[in-house]
C-alpha atoms as a PDB file:
ATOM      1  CA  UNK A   1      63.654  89.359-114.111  1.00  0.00           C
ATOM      2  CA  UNK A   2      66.283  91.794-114.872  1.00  0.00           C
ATOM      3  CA  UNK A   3      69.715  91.130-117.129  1.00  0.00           C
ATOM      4  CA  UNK A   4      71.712  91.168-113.956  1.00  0.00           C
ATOM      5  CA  UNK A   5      69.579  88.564-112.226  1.00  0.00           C
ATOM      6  CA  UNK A   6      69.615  86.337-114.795  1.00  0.00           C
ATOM      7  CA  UNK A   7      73.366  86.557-115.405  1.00  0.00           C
ATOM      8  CA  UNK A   8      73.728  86.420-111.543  1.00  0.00           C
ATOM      9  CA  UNK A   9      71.788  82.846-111.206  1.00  0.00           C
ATOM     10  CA  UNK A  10      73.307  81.695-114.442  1.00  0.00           C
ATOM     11  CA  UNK A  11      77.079  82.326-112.423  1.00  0.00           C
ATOM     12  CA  UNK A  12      76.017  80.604-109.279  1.00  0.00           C
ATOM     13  CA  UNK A  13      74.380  77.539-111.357  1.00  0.00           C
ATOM     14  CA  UNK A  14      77.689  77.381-113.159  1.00  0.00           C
ATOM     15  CA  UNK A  15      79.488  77.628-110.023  1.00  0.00           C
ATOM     16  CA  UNK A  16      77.165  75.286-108.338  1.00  0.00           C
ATOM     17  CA  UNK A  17      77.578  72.984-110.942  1.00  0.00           C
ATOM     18  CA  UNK A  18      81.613  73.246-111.200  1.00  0.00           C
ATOM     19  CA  UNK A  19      81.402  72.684-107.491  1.00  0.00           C
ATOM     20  CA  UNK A  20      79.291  69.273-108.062  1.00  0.00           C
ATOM     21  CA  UNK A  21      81.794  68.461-110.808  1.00  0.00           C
ATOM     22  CA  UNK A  22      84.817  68.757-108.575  1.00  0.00           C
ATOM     23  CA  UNK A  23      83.299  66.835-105.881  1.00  0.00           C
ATOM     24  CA  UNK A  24      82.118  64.178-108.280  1.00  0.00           C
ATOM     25  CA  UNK A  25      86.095  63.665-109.795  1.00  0.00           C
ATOM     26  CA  UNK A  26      87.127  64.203-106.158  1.00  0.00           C
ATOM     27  CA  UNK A  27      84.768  60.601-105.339  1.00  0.00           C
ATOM     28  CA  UNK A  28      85.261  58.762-108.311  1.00  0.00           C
ATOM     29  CA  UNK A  29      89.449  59.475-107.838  1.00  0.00           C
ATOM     30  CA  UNK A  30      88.188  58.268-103.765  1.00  0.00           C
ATOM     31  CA  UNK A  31      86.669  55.588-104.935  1.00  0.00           C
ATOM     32  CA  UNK A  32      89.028  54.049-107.497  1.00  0.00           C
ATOM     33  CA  UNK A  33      91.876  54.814-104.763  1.00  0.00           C
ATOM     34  CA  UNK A  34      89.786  52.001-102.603  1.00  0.00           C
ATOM     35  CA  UNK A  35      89.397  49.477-105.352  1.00  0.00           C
ATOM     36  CA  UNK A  36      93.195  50.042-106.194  1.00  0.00           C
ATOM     37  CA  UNK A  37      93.887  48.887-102.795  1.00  0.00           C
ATOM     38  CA  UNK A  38      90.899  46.229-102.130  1.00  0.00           C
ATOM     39  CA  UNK A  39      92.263  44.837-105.435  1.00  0.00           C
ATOM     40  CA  UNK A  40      95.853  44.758-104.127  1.00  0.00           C
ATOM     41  CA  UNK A  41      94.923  43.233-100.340  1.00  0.00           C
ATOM     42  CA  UNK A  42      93.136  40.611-102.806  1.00  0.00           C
ATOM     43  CA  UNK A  43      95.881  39.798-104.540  1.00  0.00           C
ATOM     44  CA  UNK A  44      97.870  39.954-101.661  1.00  0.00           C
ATOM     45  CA  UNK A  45      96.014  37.417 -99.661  1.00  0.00           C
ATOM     46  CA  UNK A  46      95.924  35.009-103.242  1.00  0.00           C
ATOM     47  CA  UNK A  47      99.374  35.062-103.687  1.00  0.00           C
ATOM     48  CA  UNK A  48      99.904  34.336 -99.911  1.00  0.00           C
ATOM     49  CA  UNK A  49      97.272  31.359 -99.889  1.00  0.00           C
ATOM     50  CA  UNK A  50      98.867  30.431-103.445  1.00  0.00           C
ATOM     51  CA  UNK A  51     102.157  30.034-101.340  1.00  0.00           C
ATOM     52  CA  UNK A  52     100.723  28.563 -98.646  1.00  0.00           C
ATOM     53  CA  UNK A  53      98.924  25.912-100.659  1.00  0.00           C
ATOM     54  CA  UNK A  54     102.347  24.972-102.586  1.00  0.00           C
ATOM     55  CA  UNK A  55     103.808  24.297 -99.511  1.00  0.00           C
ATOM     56  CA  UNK A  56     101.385  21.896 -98.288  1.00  0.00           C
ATOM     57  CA  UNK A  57     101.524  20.078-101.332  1.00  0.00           C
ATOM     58  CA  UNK A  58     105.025  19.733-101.562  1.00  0.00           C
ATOM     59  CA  UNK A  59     105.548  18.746 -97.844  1.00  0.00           C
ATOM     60  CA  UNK A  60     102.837  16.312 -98.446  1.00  0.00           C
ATOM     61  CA  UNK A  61     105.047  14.891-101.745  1.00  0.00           C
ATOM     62  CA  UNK A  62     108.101  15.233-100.153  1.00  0.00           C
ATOM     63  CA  UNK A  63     106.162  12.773 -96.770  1.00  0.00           C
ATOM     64  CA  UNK A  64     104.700  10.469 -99.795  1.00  0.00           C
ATOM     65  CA  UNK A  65     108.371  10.161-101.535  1.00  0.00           C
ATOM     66  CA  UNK A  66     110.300   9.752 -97.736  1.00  0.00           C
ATOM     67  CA  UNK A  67     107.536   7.101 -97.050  1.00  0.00           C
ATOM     68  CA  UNK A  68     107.668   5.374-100.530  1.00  0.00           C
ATOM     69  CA  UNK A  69     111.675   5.987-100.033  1.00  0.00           C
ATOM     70  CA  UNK A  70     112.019   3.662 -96.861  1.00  0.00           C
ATOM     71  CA  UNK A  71     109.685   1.180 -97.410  1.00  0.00           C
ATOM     72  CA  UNK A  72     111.623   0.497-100.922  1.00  0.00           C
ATOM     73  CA  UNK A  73     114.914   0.853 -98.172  1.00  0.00           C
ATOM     74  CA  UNK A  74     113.261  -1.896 -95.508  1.00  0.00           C
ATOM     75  CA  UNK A  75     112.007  -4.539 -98.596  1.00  0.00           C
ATOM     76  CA  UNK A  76     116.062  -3.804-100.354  1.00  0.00           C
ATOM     77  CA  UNK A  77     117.604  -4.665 -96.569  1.00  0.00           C
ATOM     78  CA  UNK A  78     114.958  -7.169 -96.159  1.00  0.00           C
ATOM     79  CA  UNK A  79     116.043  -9.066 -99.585  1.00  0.00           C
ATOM     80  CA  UNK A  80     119.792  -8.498 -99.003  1.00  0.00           C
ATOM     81  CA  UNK A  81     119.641 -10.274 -95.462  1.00  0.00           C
ATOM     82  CA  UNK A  82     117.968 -12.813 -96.994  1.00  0.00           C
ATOM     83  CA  UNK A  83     120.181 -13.724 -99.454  1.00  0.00           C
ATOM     84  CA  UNK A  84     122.893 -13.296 -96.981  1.00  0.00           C
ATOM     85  CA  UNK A  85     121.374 -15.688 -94.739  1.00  0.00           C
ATOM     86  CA  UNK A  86     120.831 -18.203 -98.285  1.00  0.00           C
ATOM     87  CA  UNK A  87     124.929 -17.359 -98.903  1.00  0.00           C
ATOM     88  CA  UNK A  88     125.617 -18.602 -95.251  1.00  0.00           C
ATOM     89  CA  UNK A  89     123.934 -21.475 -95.336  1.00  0.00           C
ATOM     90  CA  UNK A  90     125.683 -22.973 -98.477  1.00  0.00           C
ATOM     91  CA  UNK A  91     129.115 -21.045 -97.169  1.00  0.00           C
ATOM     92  CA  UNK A  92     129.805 -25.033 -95.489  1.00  0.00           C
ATOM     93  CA  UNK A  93     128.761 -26.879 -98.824  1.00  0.00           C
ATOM     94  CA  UNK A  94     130.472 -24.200-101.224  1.00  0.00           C
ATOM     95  CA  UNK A  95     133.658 -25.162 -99.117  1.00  0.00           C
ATOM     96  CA  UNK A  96     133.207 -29.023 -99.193  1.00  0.00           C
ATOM     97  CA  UNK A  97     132.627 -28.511-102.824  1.00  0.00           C
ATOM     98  CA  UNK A  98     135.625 -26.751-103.447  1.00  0.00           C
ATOM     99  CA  UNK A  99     137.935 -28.873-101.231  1.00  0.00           C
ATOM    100  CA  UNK A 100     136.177 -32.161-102.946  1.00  0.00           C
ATOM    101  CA  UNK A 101     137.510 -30.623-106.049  1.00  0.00           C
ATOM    102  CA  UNK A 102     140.911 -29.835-105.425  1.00  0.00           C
ATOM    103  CA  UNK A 103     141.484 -33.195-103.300  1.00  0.00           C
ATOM    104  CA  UNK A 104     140.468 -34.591-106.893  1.00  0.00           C
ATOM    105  CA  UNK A 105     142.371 -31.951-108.707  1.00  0.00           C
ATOM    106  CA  UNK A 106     145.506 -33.341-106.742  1.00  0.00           C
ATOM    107  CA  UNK A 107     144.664 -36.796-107.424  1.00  0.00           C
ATOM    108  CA  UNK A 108     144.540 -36.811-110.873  1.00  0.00           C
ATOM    109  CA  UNK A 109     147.871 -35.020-111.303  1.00  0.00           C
ATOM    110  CA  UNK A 110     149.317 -37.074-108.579  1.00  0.00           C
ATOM    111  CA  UNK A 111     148.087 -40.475-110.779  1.00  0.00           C
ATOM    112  CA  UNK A 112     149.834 -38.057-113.682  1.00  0.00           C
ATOM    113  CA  UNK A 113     153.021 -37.978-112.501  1.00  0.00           C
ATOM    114  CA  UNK A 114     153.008 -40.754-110.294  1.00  0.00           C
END
């Protein structure tokens, strides 16, 4: 094999092998490209089910609290007309009482000055 052979195979392996090169930077740049973006529709789709999953749980609280809310409402207007029925009912005895009082209020001061 002549000089000029060898010198014109050792160009075309170098240019075969600049070509592979370029190809093989020209995939790897491909390929992290895709895993930029798989990455970001994965994040994507976290942060949305992240969001999604707050929001259940704080309807669900805010249902729990509303519930916990107006049964505490219904046992507090439960008590209160209870005790307003109790009030009523010694309303009449309350006012005996009272007049019972002052009729003997009136009597001793009238036996006072009298």
């Amino acid at each position: 094999m002549s000089k000029a052979e060898i010198l014109t195979q050792l160009k075309s392996a170098e240019e075969q092998a600049k070509q592979r090169r370029a190809k093989a930077e020209d995939e790897a740049r491909q390929t992290v490209a895709a895993a930029r973006k798989e990455a970001s529709a994965i994040t994507e789709s976290a942060r949305n089910k992240a969001a999604a999953d707050a929001r259940a749980k704080i309807e669900k609280a805010t249902a729990e609290v509303t519930a916990e809310a107006n049964a505490l409402r219904a046992g507090g207007e439960k008590s209160a007309s209870s005790l307003k029925e109790a009030a009523m009912k010694n309303v009449g005895g309350a006012t005996n009482y009272l007049i019972k009082e002052f009729e003997r209020y009136v009597d001793a001061r009238a036996s006072k000055n009298g």
